[in-house]
Protein backbone atom coordinates (compact mmCIF):
# COMPACT_ATOMS: atom_id res chain seq x y z
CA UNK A 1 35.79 -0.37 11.54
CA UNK A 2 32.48 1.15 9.79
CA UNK A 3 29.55 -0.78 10.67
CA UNK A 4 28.32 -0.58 7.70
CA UNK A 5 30.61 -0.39 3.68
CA UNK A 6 28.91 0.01 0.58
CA UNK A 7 31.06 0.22 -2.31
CA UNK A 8 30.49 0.82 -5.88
CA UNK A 9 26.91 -0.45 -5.29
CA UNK A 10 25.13 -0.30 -9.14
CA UNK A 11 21.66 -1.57 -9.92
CA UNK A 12 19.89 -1.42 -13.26
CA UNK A 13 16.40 -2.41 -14.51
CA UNK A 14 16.57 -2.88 -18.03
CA UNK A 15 18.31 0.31 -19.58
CA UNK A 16 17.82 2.62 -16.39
CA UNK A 17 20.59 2.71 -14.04
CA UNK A 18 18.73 3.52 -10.70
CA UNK A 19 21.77 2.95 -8.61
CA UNK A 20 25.21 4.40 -10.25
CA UNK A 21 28.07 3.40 -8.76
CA UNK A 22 27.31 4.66 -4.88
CA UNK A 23 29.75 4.25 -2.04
CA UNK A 24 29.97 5.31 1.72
CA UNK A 25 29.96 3.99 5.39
CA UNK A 26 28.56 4.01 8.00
CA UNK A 27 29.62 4.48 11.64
CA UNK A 28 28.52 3.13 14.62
CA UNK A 29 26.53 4.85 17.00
CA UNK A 30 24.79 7.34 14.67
CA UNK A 31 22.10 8.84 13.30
CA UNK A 32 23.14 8.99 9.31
CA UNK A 33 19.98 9.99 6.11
CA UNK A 34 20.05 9.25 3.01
CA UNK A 35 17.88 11.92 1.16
CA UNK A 36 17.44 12.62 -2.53
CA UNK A 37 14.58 14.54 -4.99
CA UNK A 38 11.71 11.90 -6.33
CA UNK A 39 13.20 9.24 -8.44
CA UNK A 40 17.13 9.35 -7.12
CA UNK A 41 17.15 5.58 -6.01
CA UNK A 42 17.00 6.00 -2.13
CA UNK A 43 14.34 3.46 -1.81
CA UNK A 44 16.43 0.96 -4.91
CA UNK A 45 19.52 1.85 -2.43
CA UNK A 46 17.71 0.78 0.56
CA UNK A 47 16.33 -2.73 -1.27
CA UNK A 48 19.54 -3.65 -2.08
CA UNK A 49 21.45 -3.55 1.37
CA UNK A 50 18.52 -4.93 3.26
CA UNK A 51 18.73 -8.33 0.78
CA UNK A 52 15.31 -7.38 -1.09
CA UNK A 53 17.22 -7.21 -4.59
CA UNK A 54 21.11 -7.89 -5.37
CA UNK A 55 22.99 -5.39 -7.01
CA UNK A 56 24.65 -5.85 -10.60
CA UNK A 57 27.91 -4.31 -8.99
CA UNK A 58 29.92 -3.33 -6.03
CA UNK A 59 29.66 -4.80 -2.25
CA UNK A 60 27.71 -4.32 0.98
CA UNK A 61 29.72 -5.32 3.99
CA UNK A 62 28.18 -4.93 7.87
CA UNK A 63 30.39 -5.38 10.29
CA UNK A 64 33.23 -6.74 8.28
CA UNK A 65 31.25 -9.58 6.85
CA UNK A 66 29.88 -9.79 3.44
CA UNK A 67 25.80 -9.96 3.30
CA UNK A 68 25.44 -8.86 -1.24
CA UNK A 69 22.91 -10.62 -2.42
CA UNK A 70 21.88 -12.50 1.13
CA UNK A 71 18.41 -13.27 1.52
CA UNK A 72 16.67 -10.52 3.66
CA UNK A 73 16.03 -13.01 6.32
CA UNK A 74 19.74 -14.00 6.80
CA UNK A 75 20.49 -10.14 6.42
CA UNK A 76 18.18 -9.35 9.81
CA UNK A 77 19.92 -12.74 10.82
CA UNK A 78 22.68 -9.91 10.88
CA UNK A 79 21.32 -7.51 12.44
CA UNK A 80 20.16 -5.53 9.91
CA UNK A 81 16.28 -4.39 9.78
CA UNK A 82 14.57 -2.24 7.98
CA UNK A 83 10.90 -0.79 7.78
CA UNK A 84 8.88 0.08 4.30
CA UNK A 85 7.77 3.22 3.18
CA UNK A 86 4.15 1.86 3.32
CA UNK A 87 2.87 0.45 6.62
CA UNK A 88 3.21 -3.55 6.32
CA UNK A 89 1.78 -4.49 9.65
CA UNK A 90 -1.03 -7.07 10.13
CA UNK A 91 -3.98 -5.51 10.42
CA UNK A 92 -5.83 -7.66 12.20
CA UNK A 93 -3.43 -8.55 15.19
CA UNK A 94 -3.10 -6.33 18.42
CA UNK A 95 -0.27 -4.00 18.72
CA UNK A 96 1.06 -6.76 21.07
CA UNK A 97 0.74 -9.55 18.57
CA UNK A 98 2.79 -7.55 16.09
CA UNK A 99 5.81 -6.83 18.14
CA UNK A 100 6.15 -10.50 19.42
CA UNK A 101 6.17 -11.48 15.62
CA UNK A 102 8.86 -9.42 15.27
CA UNK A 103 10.93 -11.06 18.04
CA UNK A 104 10.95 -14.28 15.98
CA UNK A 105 14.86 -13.48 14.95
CA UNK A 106 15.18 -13.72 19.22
CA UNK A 107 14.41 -17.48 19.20
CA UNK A 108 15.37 -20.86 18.47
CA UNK A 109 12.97 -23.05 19.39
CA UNK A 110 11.26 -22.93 15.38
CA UNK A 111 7.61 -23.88 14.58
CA UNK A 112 7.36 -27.18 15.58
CA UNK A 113 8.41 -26.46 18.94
CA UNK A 114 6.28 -24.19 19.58
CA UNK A 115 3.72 -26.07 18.08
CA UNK A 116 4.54 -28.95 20.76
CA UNK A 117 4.68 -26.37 23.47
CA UNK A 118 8.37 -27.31 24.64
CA UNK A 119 9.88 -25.66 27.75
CA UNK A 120 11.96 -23.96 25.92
CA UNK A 121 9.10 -22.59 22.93
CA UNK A 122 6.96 -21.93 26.20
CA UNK A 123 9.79 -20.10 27.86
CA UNK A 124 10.91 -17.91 24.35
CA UNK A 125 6.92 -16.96 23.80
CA UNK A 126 6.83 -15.60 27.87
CA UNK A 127 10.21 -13.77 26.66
CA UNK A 128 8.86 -12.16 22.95
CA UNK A 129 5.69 -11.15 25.07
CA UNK A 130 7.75 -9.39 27.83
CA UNK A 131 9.95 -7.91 25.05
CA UNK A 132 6.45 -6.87 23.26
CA UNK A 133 5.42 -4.84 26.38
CA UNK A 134 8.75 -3.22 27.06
CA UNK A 135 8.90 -1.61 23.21
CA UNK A 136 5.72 -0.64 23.39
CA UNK A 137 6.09 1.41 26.09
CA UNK A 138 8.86 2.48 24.40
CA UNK A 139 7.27 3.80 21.55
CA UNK A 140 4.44 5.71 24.13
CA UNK A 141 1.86 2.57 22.83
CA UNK A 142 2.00 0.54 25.82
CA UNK A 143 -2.04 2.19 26.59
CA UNK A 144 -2.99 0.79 23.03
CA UNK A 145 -0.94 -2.76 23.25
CA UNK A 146 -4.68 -4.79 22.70
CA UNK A 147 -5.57 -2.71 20.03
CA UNK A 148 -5.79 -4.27 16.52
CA UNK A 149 -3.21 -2.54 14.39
CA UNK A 150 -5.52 -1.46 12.11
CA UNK A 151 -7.20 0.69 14.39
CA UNK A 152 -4.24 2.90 15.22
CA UNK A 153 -3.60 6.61 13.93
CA UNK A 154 -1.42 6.32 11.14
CA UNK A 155 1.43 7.81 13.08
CA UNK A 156 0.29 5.01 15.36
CA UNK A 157 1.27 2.30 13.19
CA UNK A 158 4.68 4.08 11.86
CA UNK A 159 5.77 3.73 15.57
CA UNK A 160 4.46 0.26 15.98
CA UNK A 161 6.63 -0.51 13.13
CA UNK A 162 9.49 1.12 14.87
CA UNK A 163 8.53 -1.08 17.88
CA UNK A 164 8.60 -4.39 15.73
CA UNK A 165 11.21 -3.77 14.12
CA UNK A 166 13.43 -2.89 17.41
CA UNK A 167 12.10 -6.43 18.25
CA UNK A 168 14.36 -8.10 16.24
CA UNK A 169 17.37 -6.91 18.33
CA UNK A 170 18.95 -5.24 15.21
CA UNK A 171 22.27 -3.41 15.92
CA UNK A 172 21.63 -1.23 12.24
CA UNK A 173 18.06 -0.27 11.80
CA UNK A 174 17.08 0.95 8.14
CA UNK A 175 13.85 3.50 8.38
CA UNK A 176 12.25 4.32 5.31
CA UNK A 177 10.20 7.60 5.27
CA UNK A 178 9.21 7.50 8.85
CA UNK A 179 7.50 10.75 9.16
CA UNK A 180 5.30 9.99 6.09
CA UNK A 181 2.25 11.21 7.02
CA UNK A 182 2.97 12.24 10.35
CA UNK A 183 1.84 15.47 11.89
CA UNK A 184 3.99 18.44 13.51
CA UNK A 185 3.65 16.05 17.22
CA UNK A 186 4.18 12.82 15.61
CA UNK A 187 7.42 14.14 13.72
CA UNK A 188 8.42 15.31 17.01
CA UNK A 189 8.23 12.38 18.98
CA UNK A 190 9.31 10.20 16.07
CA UNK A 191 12.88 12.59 16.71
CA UNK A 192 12.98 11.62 19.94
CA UNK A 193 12.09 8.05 19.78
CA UNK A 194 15.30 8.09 16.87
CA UNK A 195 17.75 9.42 19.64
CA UNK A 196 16.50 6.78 22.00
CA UNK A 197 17.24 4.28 19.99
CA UNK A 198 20.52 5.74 19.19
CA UNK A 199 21.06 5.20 22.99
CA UNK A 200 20.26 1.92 22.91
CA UNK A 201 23.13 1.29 21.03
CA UNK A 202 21.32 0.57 18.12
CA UNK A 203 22.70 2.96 14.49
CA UNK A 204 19.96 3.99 12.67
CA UNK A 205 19.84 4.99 8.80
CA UNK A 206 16.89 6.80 7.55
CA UNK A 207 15.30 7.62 4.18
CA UNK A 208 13.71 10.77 5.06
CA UNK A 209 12.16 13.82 2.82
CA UNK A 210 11.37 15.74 5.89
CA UNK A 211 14.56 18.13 6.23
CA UNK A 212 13.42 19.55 9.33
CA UNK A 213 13.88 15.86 11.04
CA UNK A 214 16.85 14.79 9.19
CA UNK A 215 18.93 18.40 10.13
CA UNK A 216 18.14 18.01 13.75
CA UNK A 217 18.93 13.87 14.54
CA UNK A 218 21.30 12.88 11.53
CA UNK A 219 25.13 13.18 12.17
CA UNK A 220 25.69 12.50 8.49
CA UNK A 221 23.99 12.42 5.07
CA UNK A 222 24.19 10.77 1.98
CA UNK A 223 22.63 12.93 -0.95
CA UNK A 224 21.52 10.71 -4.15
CA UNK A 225 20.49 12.42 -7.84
CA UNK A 226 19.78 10.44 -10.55
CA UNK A 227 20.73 7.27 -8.86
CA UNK A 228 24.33 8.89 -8.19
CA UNK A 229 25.81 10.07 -4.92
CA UNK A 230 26.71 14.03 -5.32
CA UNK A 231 27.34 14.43 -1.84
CA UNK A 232 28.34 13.52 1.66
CA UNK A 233 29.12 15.23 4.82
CA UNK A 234 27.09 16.39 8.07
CA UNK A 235 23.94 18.74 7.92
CA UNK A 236 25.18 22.12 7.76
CA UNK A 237 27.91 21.33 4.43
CA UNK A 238 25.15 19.56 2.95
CA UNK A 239 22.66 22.07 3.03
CA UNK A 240 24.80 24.95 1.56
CA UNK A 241 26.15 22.03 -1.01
CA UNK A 242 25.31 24.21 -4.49
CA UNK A 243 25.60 20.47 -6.58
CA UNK A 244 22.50 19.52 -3.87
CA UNK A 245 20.62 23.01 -3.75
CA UNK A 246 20.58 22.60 -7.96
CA UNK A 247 19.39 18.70 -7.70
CA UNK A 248 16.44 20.02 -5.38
CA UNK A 249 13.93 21.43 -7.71
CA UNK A 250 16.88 23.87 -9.48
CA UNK A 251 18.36 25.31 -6.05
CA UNK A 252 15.92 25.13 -3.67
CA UNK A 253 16.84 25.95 -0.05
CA UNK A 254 16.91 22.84 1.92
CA UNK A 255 17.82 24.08 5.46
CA UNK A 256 15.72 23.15 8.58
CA UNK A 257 12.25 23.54 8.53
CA UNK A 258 11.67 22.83 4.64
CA UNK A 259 10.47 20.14 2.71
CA UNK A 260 11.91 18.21 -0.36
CA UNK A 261 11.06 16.32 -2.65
CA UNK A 262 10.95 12.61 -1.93
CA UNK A 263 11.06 9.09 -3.75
């Protein structure tokens, strides 16, 4: 069984179809991209399997169970997570602070109990702290764990995003554009924090324009034009796809080490 089915997935705003019709899986255990030029609907695609907008058509199954149109909370419920193309971290908070908020899908206790200080809210906080530490270190921030997020490097904050996100225990993480911004370094290290997670256990799907990343960690990709997929298989028949060298800026070579353009 896939661990994740979309089928016939459409989504319009007003006339514009920005989603048209898109189907695939994915399997468990894997590194899988979706990548498109600017304006194919990665980002649309991406909103509606996380729960952030409900598609006029088709299904989104994860793990045999229906979640279209779910909430995003009950979505993560899941185990489905995701992280934005813009950095949505607080600020203010410590590197810490943020991670522990993300462990909130971990426990059961709810406000008020933690409010009241129960054994059990008491015992879930020492827990979500412990968890906080461990994915830091993960992520190579465990030095920078008092630091207010706002003070981080940009590619800082992408991995502290990373590290919140992993918080919520997901067992299919959604990355959107993680090597925005990132430097040469950062990219690298972003690759191999990707296959860690991978051995986790935990199946990643990434939005990603950077081709260089995507050819060396994805397994499969998913390649969107105009809201439409055009094509589907692993790196190297992808890359010598002619339908996906004419969608990138009229047959620009996309093997490793290029750019595309991105949504």
């Amino acid at each position: 069984m896939s661990l994740l089915v979309v089928d016939g997935v459409t989504q319009r705003f007003g006339g514009l179809t920005a989603v048209d019709n898109v189907s695939f899986t994915i399997a468990a255990g894997e590194v899988s991209a979706i990548i498109g030029p600017n304006g194919a609907g990665k980002t649309t695609l991406f909103n509606l399997i996380s729960g952030f907008q409900t598609p006029v058509a088709g299904s989104i199954a994860l793990e045999g169970r229906a979640i279209t149109g779910m909430p995003p909370h009950r979505v993560a419920a899941r185990g489905l997570v995701r992280t934005f193309q813009l950095v949505q971290l607080f600020p203010d908070l410590t590197a810490q602070q943020n991670v522990e908020a993300g462990c909130h899908l971990r426990g059961s206790g709810g406000l008020w109990a933690a409010l009241a200080r129960t054994s059990k809210a008491r015992r879930e906080l020492a827990e979500a702290a412990q968890v906080a530490r461990e994915l830091l270190a993960f992520v190579g921030l465990d030095k920078r764990a008092d630091m207010p997020a706002g003070a981080l490097t940009y590619g800082q904050q992408r991995l502290l995003e990373v590290a919140r996100a992993m918080a919520a225990n997901p067992r299919l993480l959604l990355l959107d554009e993680p090597a925005a911004g990132l430097n040469a370094i950062e990219t690298e290290h972003l690759a191999e924090t990707i296959r860690a997670i991978i051995a986790r256990g935990v199946t990643v799907l990434l939005i990603e324009h950077d081709m260089s990343l995507v050819m060396r960690v994805a397994k499969k990709i998913v390649v969107l034009d105009f809201g439409r997929k055009i094509a589907e298989g692993t790196p190297q028949a992808v890359q010598n796809d002619p339908a996906v060298l004419e969608a990138y800026l009229g047959g620009v070579d996309i093997a490793p080490g290029t750019e595309a353009a991105h949504a």
